[in-house]
Protein backbone atom coordinates (compact mmCIF):
# COMPACT_ATOMS: atom_id res chain seq x y z
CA UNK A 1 6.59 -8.11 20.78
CA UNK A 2 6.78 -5.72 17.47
CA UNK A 3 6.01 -7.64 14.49
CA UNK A 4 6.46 -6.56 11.08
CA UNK A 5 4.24 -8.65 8.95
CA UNK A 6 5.38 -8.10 5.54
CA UNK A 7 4.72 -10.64 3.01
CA UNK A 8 4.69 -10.96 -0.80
CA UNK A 9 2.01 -12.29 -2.86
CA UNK A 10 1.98 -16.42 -3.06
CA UNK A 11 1.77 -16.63 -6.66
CA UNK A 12 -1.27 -18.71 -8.16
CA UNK A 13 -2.82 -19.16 -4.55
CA UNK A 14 -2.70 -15.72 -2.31
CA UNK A 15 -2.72 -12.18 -2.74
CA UNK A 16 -0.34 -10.86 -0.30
CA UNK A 17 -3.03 -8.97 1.28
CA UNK A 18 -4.42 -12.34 2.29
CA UNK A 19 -1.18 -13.71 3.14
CA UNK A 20 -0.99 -10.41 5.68
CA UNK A 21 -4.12 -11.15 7.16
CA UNK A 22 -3.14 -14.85 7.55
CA UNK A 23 0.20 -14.26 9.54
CA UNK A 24 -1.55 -11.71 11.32
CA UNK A 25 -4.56 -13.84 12.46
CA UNK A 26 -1.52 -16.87 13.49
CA UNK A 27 0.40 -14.42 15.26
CA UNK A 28 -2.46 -13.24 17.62
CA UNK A 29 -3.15 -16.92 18.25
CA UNK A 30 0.09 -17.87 19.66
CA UNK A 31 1.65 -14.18 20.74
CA UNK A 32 -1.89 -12.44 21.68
CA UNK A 33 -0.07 -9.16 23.09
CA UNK A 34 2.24 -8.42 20.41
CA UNK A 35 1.51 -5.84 18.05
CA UNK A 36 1.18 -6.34 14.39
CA UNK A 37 2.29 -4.07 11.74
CA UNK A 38 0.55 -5.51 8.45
CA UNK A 39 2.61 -3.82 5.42
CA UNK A 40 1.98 -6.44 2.38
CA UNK A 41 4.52 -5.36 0.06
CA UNK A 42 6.16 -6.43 -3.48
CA UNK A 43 9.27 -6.59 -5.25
CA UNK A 44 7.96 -3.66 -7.54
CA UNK A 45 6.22 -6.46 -9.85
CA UNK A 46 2.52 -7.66 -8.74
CA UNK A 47 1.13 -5.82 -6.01
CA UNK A 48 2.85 -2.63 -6.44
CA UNK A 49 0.11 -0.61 -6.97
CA UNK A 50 -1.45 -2.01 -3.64
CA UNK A 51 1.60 -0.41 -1.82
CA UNK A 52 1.26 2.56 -3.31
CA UNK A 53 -2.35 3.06 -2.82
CA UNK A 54 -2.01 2.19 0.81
CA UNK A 55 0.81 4.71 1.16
CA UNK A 56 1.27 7.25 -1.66
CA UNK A 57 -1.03 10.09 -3.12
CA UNK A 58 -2.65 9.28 -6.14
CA UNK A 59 -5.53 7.57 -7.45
CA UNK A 60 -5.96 4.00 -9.47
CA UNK A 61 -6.94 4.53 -12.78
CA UNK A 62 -9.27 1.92 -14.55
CA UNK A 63 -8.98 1.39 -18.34
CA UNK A 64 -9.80 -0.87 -20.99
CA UNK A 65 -6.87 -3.35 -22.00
CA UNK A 66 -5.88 -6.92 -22.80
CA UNK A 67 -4.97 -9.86 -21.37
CA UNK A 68 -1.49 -11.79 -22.18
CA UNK A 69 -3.32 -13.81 -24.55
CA UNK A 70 -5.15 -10.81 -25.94
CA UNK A 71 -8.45 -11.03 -25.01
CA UNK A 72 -10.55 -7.84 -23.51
CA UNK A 73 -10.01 -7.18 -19.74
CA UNK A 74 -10.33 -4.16 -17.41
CA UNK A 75 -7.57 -3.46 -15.42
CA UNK A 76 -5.77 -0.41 -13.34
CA UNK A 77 -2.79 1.67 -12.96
CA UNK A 78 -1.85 4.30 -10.35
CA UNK A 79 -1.45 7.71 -11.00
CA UNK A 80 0.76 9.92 -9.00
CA UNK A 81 -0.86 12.91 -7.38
CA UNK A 82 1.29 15.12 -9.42
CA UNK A 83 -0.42 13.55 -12.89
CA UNK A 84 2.95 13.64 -14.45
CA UNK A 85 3.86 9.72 -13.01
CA UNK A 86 1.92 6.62 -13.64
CA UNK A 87 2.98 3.05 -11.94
CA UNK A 88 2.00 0.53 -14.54
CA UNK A 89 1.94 -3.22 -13.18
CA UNK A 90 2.54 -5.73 -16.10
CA UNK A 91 1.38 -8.65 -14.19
CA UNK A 92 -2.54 -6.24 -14.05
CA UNK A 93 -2.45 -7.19 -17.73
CA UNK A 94 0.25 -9.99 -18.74
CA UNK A 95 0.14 -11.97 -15.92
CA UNK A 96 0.35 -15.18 -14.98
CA UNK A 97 -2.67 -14.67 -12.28
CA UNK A 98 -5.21 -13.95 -15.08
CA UNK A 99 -4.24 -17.29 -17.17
CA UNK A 100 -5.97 -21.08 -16.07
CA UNK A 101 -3.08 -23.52 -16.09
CA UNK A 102 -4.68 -25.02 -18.97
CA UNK A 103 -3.59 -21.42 -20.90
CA UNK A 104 -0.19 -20.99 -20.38
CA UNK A 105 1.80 -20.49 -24.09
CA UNK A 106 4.94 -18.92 -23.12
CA UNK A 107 5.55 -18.88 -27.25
CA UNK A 108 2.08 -17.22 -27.71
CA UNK A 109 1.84 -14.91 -25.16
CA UNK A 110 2.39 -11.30 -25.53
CA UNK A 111 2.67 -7.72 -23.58
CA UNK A 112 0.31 -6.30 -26.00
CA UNK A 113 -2.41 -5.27 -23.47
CA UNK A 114 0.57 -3.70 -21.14
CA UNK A 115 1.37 -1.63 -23.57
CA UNK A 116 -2.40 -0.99 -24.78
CA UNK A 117 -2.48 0.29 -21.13
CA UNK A 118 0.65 2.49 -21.00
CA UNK A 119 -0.82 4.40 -24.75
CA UNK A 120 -4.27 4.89 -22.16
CA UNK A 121 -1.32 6.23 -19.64
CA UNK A 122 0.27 8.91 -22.36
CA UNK A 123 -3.43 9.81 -23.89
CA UNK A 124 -3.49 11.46 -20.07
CA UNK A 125 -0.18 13.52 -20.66
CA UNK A 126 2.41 11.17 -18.57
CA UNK A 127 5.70 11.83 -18.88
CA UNK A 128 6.91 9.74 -16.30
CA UNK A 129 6.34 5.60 -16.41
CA UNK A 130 7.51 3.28 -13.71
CA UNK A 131 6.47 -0.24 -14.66
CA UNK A 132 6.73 -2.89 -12.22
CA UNK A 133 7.22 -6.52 -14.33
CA UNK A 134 6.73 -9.57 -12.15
CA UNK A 135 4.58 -12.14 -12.26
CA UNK A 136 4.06 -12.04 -16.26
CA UNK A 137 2.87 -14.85 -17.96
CA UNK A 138 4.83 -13.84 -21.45
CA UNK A 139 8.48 -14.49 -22.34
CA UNK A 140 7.87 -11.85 -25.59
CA UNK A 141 11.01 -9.97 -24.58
CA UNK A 142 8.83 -6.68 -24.24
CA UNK A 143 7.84 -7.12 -28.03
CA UNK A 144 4.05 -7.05 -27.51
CA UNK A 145 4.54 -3.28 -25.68
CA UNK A 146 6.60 -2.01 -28.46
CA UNK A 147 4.05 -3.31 -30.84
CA UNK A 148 1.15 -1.74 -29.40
CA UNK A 149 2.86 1.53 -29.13
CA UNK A 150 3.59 1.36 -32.76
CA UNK A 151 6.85 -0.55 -33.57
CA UNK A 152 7.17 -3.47 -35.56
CA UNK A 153 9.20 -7.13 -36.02
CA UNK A 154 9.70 -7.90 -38.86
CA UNK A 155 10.64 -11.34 -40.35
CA UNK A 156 12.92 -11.74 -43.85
CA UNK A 157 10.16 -10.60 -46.19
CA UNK A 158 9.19 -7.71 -44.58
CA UNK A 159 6.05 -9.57 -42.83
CA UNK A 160 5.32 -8.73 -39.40
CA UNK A 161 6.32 -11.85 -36.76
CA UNK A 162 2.99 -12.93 -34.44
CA UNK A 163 2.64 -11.90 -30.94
CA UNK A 164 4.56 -14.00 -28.28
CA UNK A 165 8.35 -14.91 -28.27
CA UNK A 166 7.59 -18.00 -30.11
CA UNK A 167 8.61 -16.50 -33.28
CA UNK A 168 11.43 -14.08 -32.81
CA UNK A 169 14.53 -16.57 -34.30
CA UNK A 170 12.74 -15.25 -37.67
CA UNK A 171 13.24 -11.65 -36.59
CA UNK A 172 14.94 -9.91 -38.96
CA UNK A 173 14.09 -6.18 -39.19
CA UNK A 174 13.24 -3.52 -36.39
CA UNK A 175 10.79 -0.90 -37.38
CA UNK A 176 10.22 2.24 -34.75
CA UNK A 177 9.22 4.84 -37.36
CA UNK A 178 5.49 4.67 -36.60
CA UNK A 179 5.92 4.66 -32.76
CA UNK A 180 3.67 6.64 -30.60
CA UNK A 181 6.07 9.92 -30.37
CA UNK A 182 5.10 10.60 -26.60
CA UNK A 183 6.99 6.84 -26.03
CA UNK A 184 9.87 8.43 -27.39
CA UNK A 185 9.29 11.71 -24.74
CA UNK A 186 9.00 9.59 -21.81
CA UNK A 187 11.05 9.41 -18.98
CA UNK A 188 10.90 5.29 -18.73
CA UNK A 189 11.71 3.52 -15.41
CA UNK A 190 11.45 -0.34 -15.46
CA UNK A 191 11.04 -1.77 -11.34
CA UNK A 192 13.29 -4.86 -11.60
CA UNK A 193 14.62 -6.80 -8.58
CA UNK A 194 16.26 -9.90 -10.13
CA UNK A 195 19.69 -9.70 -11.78
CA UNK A 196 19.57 -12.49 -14.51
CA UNK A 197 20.78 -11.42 -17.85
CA UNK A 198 18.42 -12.24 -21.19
CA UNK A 199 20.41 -15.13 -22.23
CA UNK A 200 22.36 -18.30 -21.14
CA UNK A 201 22.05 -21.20 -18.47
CA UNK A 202 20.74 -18.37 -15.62
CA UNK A 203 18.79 -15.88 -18.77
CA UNK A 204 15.04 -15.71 -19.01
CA UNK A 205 14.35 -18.63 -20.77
CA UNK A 206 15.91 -21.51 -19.09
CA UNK A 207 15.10 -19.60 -15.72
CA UNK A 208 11.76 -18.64 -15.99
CA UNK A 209 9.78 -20.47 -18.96
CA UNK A 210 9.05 -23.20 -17.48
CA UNK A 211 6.92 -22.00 -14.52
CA UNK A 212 4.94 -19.99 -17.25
CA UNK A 213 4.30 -23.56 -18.93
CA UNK A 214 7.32 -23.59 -21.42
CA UNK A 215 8.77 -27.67 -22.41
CA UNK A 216 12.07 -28.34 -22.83
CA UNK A 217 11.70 -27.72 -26.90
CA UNK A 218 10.02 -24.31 -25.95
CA UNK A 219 12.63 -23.11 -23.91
CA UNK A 220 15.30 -23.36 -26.80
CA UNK A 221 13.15 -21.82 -28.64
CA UNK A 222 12.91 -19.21 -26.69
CA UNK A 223 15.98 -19.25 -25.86
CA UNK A 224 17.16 -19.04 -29.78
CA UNK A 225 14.80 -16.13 -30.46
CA UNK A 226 16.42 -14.17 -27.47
CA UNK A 227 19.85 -14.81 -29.58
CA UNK A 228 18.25 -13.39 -32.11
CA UNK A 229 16.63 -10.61 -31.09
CA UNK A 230 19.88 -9.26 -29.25
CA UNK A 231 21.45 -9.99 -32.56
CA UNK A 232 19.52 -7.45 -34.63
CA UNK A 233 19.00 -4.97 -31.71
CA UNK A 234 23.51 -4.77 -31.64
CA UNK A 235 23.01 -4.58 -35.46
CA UNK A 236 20.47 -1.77 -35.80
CA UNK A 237 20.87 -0.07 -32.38
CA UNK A 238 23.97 -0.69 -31.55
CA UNK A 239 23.05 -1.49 -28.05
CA UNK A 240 24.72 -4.72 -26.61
CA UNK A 241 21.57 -6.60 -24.60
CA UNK A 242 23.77 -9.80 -23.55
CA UNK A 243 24.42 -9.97 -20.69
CA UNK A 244 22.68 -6.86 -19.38
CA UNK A 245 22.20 -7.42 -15.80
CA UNK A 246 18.22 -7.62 -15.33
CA UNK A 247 17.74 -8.05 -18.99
CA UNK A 248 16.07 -11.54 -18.06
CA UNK A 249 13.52 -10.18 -15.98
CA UNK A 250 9.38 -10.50 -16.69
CA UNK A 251 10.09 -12.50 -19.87
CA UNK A 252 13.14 -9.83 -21.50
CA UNK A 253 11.03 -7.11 -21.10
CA UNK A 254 13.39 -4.63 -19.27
CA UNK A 255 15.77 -5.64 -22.20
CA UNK A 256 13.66 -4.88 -24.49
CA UNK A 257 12.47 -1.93 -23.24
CA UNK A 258 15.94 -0.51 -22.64
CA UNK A 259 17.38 -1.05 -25.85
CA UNK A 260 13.85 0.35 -27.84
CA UNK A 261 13.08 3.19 -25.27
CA UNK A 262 15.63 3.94 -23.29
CA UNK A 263 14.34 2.78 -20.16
CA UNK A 264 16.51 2.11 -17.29
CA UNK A 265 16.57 -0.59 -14.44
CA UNK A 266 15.85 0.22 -11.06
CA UNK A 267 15.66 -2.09 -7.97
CA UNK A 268 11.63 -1.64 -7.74
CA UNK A 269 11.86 -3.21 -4.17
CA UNK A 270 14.14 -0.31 -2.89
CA UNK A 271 12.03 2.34 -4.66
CA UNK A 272 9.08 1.19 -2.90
CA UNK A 273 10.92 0.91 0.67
CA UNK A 274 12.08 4.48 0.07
CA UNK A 275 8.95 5.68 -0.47
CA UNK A 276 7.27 3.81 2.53
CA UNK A 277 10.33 4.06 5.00
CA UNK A 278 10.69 0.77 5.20
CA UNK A 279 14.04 0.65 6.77
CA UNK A 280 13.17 2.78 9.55
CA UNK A 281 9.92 0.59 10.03
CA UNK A 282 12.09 -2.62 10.61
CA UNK A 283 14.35 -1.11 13.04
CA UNK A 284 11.50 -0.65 15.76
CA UNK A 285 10.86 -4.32 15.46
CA UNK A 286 11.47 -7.32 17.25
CA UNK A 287 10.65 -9.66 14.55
CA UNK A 288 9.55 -9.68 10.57
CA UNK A 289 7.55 -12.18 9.02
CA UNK A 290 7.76 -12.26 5.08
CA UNK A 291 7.20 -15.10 2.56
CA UNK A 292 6.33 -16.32 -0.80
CA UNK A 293 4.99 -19.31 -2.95
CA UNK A 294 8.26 -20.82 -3.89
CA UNK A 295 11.35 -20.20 -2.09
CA UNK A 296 14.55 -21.24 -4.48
CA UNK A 297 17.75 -20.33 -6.38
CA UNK A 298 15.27 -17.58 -8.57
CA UNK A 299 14.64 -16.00 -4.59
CA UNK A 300 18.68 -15.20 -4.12
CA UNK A 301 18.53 -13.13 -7.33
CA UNK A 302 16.88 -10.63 -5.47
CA UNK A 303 13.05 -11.08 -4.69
CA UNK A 304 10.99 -9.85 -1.90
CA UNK A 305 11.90 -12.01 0.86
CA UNK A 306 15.74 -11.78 0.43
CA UNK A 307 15.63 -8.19 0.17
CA UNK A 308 13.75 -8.18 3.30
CA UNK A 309 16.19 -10.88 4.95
CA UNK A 310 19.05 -8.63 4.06
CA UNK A 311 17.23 -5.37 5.82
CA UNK A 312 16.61 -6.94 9.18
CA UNK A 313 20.29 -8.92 9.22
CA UNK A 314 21.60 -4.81 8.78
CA UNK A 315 19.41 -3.97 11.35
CA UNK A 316 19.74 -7.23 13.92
CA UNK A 317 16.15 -7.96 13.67
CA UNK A 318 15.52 -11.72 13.11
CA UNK A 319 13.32 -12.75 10.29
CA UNK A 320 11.34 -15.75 8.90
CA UNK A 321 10.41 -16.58 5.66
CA UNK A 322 7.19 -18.49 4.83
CA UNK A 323 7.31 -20.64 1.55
CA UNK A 324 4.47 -23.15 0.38
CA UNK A 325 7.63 -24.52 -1.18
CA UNK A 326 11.32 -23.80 0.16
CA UNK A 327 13.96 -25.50 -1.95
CA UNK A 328 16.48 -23.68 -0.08
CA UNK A 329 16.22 -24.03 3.54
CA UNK A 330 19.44 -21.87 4.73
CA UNK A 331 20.62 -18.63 3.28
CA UNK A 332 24.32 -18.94 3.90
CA UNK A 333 25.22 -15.55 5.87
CA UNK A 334 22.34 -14.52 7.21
CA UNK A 335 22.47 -16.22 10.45
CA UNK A 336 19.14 -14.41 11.58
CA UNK A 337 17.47 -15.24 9.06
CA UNK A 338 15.14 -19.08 8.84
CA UNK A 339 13.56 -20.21 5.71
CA UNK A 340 10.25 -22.38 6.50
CA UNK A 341 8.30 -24.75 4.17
CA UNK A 342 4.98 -24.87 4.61
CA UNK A 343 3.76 -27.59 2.67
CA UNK A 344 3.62 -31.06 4.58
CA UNK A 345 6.48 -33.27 2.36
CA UNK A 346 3.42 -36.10 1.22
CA UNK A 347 1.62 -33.03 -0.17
CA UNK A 348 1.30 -32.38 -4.04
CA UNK A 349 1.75 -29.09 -6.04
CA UNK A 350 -1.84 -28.86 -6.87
CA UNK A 351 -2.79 -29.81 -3.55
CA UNK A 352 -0.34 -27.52 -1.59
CA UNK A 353 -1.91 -24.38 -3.80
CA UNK A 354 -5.50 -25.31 -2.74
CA UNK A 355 -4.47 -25.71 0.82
CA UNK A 356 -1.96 -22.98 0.97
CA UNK A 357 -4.24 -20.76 3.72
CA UNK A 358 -4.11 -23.43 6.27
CA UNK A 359 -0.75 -24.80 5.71
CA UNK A 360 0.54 -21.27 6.01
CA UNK A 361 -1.25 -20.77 8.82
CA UNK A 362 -0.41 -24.35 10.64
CA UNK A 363 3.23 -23.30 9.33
CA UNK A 364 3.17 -20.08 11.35
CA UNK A 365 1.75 -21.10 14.46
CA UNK A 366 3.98 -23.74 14.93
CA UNK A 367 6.97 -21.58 13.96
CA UNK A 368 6.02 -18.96 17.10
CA UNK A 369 5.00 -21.81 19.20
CA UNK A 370 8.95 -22.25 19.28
CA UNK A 371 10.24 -18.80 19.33
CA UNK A 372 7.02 -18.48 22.58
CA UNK A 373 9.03 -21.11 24.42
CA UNK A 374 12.26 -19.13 24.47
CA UNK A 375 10.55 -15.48 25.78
């Protein structure tokens, strides 16, 4: 057999690298003839940059930056051969990764050191930015960027609001007039492969907040400073951030970003397949193995694994999907396509993280065990 292993990271437990090497090491237990095709991919958000040094020219670029709660870090982004392009990864700064549980303040953290790294990005001459924005720990609505790269939030007397999203119902003012100028030259491009808007029952904050340690209080909150911030961007801007499709993504930051830069939404997923011929790859296969921590209503809005689903369903190749949680076992419509949890149902969060490896593994193995009987 051909098999495509192409897996996503498993947030807060595996690099998808290691989730590669794990379906790769299960599948040559059970099916030791078939060949394996390891391609550990992303959505455009965390891991990007992996991709793209496995398959683009370019070089990663190291510089000095900031974490989501602002403390000193050293992180990279790729540069494109051509020097013109950089791929900037939010989650190599704001993300969710580089927090302990015990550190997660979705109304405290910011994008401050993302957009520390993007000014290191335009000291360099870029003129083109492609930022992928999963896996952030921050629900800032792109604030902390804009803020490093010059602009300010103002509250009603003309004070400047703290970092984080905790504070933006006070937001009262907009101020872009000391804004790194090269900002305003680039050609922005923000990777985004879910569709929810910034606000309501499916926008940012009642979505995503809570996985990024946000309690019920915090999420209206959040929620309530989203209001306002689209309020004063209509106001000053004259942009209408609503119900922008992708404006919930990474915290608000691609609505953010598009109403204060001009930065438009791509799906980061298919920029990345174009680029590595992804399509093409699937159709030689027999079967594609893909995953993720959490399977659930957030994966149908466009993540990795769906994406991937939908690719081998257009190209009759069956797939399976590896969760160390699946909340959602069948994908209605995608009748080659099987959703498997791998955590044993006695099994606790915290314990399912620090056993993901094996139960992935056991997960696997017992999954090819079945499809073995039928060849």
């Amino acid at each position: 057999m051909e098999i495509l292993v192409i897996p996503d990271s498993f947030k807060g437990s595996l690099h998808a690298f290691e989730v590669a090497n794990i379906m790769v090491r299960a599948v040559k237990k059970i099916l030791p003839k078939s060949k394996c095709l390891s391609m550990p991919f992303s959505d455009g958000g965390e891991g990007a940059i992996n991709v793209l040094k496995s398959n683009i020219k370019g070089t990663l670029k190291a510089c000095f930056c900031y974490d989501a709660l602002q403390r000193p870090i050293k992180a990279s982004y790729f540069r494109f051969k051509n020097k013109n392009s950089v791929w900037i990864e939010l989650s190599q700064t704001a993300g969710i990764t580089k927090l302990k549980k015990s550190e997660l303040q979705p109304l405290k953290t910011s994008t401050w050191g993302t957009g520390k790294m993007i000014n290191h990005a335009l000291s360099l001459g870029c003129k083109n930015i492609y930022l992928g924005i999963g896996g952030s720990a921050t629900q800032d609505l792109g604030t902390g960027i804009i803020s490093a790269l010059g602009g300010r939030f103002l509250d009603e007397n003309n004070k400047e609001l703290p970092q984080g999203g905790g504070e933006l119902y006070r937001l009262k003012k907009i101020d872009l007039s000391n804004i790194n100028p090269k900002a305003l030259e680039c050609n922005w491009v923000v990777a985004c492969d879910v569709e929810n808007p910034l606000l309501g029952i499916n926008g940012t904050a009642h979505t995503y907040a809570k996985q990024k340690g946000a309690s019920a209080q915090d999420i209206e909150q959040l929620e309530r400073g989203g209001r306002k911030f689209a309020e004063v961007i209509s106001k000053e801007f004259g942009v209408n951030i609503n119900k922008f499709m992708g404006g919930g993504a990474a915290g608000g930051v691609s609505a953010g970003l598009h109403a204060l830069l001009n930065a438009r939404l791509e799906n980061g997923f298919e920029l990345l397949a174009k680029l590595t011929g992804l399509e093409e790859q699937i159709s030689k296969m027999d079967l594609v193995l893909t995953g993720e921590g959490s399977f659930d209503k957030q994966s149908l809005f466009g993540k990795l694994p769906i994406k991937l689903a939908t690719l081998s369903q257009k190209t009759e190749i069956p797939c399976l999907i590896f969760a160390g949680r699946a909340k959602i076992k069948k994908i209605e419509g995608f009748n080659l396509c099987k959703v498997i949890d791998c955590t044993p149902a006695e099994s606790s969060v915290d314990e399912a993280m620090k056993n993901a490896e094996n139960n992935l593994e056991q997960a696997i193995i017992k999954e090819l065990s079945l499809i073995k009987k039928k060849i």
